[in-house]
PDB file of N, CA and C in Angstrom:
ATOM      1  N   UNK A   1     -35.372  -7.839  21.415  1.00  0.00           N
ATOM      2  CA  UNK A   1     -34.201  -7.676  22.266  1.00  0.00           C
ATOM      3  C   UNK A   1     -34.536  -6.738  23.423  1.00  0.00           C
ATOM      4  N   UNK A   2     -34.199  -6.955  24.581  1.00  0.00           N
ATOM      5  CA  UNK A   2     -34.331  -5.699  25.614  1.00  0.00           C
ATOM      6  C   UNK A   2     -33.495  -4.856  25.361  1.00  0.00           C
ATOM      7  N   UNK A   3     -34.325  -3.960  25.879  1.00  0.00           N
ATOM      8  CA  UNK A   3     -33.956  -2.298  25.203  1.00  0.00           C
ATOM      9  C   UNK A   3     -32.548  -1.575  25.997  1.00  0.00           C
ATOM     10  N   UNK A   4     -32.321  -2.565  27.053  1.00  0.00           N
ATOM     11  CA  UNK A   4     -31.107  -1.972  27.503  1.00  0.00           C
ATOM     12  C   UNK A   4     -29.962  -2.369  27.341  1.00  0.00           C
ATOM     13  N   UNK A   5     -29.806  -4.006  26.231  1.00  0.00           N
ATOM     14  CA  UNK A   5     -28.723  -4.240  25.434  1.00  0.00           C
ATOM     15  C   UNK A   5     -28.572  -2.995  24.279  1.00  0.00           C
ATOM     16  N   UNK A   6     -29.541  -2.592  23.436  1.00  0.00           N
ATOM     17  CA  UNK A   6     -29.605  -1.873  22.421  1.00  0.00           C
ATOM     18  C   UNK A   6     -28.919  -0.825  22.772  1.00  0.00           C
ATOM     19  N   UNK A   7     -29.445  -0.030  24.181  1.00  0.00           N
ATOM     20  CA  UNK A   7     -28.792   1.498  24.795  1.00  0.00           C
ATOM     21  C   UNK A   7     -27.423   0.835  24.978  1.00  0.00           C
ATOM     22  N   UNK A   8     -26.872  -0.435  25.336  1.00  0.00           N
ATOM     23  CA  UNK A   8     -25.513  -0.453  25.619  1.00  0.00           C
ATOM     24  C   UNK A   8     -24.431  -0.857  24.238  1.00  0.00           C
ATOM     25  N   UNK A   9     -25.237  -0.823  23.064  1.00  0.00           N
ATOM     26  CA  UNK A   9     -24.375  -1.618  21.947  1.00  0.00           C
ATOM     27  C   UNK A   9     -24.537  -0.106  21.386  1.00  0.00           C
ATOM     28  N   UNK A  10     -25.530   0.866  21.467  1.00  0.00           N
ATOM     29  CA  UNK A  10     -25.476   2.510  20.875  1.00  0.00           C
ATOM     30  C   UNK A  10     -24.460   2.899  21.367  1.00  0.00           C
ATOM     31  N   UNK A  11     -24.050   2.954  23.006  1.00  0.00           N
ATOM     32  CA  UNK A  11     -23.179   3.919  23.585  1.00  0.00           C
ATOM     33  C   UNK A  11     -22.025   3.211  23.183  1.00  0.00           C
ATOM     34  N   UNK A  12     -21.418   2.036  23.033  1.00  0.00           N
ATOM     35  CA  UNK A  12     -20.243   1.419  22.715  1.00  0.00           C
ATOM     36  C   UNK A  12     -20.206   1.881  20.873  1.00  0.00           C
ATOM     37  N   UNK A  13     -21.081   1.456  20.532  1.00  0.00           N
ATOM     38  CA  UNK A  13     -20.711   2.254  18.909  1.00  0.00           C
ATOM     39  C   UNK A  13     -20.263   3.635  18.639  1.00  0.00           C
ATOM     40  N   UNK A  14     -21.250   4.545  19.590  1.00  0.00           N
ATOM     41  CA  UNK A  14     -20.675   5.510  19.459  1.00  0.00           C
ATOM     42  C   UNK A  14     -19.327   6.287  20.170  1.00  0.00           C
ATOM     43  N   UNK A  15     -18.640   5.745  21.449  1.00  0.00           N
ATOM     44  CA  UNK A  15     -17.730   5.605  21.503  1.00  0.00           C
ATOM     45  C   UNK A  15     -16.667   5.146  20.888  1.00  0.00           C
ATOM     46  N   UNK A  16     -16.621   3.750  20.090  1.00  0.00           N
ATOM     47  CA  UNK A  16     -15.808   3.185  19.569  1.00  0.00           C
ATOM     48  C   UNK A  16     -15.442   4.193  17.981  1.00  0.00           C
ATOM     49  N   UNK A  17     -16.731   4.700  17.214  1.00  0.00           N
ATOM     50  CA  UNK A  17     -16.600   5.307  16.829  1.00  0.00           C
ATOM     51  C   UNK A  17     -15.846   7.069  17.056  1.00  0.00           C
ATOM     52  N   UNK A  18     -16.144   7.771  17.878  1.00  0.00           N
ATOM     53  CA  UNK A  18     -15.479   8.801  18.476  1.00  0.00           C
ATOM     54  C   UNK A  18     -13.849   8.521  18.303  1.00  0.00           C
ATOM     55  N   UNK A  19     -13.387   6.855  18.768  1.00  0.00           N
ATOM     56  CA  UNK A  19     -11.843   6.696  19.085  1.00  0.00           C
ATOM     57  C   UNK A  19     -11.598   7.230  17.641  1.00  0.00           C
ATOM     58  N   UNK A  20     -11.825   5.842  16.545  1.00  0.00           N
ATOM     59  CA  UNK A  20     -11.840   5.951  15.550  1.00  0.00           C
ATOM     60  C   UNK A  20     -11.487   6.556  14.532  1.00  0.00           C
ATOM     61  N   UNK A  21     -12.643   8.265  15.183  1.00  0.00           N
ATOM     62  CA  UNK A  21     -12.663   9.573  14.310  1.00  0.00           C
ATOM     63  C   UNK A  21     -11.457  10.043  14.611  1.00  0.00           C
ATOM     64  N   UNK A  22     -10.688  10.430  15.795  1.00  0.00           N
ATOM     65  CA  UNK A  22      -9.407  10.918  16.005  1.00  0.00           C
ATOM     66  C   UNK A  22      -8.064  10.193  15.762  1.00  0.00           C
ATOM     67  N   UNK A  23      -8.079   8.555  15.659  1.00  0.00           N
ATOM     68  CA  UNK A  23      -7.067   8.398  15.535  1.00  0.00           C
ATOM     69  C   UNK A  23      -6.955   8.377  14.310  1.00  0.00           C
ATOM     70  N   UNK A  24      -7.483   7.801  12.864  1.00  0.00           N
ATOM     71  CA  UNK A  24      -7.508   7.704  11.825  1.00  0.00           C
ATOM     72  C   UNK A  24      -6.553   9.290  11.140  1.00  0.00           C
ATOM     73  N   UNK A  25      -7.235  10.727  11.164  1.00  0.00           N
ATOM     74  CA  UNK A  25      -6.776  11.348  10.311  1.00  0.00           C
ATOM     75  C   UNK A  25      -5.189  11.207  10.570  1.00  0.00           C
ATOM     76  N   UNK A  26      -4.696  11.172  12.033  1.00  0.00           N
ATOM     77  CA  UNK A  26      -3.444  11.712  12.345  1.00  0.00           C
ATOM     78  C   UNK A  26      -2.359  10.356  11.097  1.00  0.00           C
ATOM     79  N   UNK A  27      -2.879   9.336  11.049  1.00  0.00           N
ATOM     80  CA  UNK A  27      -2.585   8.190   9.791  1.00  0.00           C
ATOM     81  C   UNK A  27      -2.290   8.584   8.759  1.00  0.00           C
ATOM     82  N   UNK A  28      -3.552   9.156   8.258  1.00  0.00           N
ATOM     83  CA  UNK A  28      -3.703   9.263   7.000  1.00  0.00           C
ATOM     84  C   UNK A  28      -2.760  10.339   6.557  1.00  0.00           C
ATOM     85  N   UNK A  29      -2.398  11.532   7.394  1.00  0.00           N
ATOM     86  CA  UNK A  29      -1.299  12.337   7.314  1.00  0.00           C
ATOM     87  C   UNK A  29      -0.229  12.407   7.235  1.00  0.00           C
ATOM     88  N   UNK A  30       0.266  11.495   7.853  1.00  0.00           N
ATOM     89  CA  UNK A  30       1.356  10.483   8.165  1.00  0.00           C
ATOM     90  C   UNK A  30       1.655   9.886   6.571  1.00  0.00           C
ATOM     91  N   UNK A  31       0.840   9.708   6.334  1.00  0.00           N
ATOM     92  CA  UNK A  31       0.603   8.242   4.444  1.00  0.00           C
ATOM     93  C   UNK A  31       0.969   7.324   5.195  1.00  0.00           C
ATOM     94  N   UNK A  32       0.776   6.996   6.411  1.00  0.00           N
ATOM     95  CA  UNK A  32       0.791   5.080   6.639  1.00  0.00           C
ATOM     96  C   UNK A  32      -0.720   4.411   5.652  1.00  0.00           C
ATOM     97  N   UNK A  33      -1.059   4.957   5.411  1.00  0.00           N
ATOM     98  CA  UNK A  33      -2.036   3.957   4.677  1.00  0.00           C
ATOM     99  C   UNK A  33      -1.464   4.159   3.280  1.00  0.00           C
ATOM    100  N   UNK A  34      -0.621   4.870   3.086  1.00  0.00           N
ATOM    101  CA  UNK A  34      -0.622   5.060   1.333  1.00  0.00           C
ATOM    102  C   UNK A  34       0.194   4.531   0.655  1.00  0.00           C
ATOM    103  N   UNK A  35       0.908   4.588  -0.041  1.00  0.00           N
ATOM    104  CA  UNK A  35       2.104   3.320  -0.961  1.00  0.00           C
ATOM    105  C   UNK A  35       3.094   4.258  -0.900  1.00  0.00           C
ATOM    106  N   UNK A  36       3.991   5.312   0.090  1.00  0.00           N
ATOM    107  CA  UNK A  36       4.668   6.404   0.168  1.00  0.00           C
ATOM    108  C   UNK A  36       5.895   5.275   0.351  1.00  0.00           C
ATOM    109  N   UNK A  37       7.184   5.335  -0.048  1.00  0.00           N
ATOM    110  CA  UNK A  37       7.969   4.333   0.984  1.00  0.00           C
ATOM    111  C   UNK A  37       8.511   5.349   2.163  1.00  0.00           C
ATOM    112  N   UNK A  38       8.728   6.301   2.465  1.00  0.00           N
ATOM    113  CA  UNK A  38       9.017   7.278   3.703  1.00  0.00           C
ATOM    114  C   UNK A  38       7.277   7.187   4.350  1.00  0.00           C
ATOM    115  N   UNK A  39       7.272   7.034   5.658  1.00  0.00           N
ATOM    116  CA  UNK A  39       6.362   7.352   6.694  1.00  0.00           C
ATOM    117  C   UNK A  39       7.165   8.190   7.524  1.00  0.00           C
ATOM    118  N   UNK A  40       5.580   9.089   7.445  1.00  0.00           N
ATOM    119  CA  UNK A  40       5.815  10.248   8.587  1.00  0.00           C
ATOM    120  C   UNK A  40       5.359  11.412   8.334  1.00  0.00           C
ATOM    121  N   UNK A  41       5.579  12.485   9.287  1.00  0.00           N
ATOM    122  CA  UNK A  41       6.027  13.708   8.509  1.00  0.00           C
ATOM    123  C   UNK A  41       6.927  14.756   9.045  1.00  0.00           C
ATOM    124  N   UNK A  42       7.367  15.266   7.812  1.00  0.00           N
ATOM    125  CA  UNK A  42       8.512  15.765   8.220  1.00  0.00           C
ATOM    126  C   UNK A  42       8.355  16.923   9.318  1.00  0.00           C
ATOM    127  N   UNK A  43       9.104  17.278  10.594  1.00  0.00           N
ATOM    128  CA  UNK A  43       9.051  18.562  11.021  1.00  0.00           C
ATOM    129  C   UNK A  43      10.680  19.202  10.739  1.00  0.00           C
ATOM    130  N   UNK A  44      10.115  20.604  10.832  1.00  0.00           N
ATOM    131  CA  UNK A  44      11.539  21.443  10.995  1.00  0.00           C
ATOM    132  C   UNK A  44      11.538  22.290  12.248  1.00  0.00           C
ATOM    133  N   UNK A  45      12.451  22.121  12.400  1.00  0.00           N
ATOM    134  CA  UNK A  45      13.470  23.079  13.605  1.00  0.00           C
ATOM    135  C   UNK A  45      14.267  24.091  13.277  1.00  0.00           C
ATOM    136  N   UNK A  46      14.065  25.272  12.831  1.00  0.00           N
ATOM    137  CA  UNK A  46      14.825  26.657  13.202  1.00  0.00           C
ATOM    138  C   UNK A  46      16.080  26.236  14.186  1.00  0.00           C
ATOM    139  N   UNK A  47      16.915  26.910  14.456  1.00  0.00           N
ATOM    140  CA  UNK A  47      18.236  26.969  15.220  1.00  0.00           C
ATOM    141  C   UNK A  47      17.832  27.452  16.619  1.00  0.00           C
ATOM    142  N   UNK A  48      17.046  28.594  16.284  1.00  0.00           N
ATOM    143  CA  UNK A  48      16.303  29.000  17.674  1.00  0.00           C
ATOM    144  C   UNK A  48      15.413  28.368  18.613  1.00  0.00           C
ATOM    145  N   UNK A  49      14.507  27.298  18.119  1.00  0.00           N
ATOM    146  CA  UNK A  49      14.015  26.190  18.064  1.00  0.00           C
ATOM    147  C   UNK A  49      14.725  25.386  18.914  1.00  0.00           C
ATOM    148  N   UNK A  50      16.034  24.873  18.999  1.00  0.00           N
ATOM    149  CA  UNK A  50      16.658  24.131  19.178  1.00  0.00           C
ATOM    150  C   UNK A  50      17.433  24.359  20.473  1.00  0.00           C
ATOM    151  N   UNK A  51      18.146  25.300  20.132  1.00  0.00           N
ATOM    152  CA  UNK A  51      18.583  26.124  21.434  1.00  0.00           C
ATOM    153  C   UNK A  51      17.804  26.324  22.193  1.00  0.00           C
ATOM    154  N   UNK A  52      16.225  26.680  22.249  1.00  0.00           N
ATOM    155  CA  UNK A  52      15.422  26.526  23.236  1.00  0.00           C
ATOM    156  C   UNK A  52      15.246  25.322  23.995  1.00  0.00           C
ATOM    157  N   UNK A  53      15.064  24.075  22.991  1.00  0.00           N
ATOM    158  CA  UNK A  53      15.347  22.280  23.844  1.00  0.00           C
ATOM    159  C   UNK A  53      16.380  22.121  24.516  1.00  0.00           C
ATOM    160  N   UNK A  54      17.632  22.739  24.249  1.00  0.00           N
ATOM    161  CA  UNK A  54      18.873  22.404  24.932  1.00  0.00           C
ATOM    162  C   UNK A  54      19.202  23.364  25.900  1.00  0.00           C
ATOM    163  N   UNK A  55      18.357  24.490  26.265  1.00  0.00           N
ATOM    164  CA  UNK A  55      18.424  25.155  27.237  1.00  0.00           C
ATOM    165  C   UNK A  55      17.460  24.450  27.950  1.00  0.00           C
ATOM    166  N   UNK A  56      16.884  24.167  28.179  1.00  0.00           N
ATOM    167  CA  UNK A  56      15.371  23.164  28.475  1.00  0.00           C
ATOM    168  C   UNK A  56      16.292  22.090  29.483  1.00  0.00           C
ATOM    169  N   UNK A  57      17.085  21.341  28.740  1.00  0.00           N
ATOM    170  CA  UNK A  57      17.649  20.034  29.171  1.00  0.00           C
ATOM    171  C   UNK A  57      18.960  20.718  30.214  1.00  0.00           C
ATOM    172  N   UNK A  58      19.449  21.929  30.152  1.00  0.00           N
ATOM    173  CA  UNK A  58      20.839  22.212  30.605  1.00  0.00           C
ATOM    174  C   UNK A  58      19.792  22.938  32.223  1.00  0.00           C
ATOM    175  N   UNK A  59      18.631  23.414  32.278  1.00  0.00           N
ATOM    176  CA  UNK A  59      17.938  23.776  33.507  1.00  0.00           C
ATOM    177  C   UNK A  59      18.177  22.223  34.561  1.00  0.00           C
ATOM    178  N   UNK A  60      17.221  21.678  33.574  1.00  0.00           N
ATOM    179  CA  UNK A  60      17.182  20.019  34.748  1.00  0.00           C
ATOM    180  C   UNK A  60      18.868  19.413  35.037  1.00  0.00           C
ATOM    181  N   UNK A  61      19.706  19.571  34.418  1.00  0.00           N
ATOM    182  CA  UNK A  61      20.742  19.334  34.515  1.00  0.00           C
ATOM    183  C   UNK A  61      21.639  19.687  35.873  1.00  0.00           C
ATOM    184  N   UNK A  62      21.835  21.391  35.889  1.00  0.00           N
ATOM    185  CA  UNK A  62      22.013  22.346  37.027  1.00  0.00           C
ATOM    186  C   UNK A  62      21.298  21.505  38.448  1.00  0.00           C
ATOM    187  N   UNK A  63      19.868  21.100  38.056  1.00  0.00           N
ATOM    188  CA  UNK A  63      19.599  20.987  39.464  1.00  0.00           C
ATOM    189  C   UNK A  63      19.982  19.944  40.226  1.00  0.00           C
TER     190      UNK A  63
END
């Protein structure tokens, strides 16, 4: 094979791989791969938390 298909099927593997590596764990965290019937995960919000988003939204609002 010429050697500059080989350099172009390395750099695509190892790219394709790279995607791969990052999207996978955020999944597996999630349990979309697992037999969970809830997907996801849960976050929480404090009150203070919150009031910070809705002060957030009441700035753009004003303008």
């Amino acid at each position: 094979m010429d050697r500059t298909f080989i350099i172009a099927v390395l750099v695509v593997t190892l790219f394709a791989g790279f995607l791969i590596g990052y999207s996978v764990p955020p999944f597996i965290q999630a349990g979309v791969f697992s037999g969970r019937k809830e997907k996801g995960v849960e976050s929480q919000i404090d009150k203070g938390m919150e009031q910070h988003y809705k002060d957030l939204f009441k700035d753009e609002e004003e303008k």
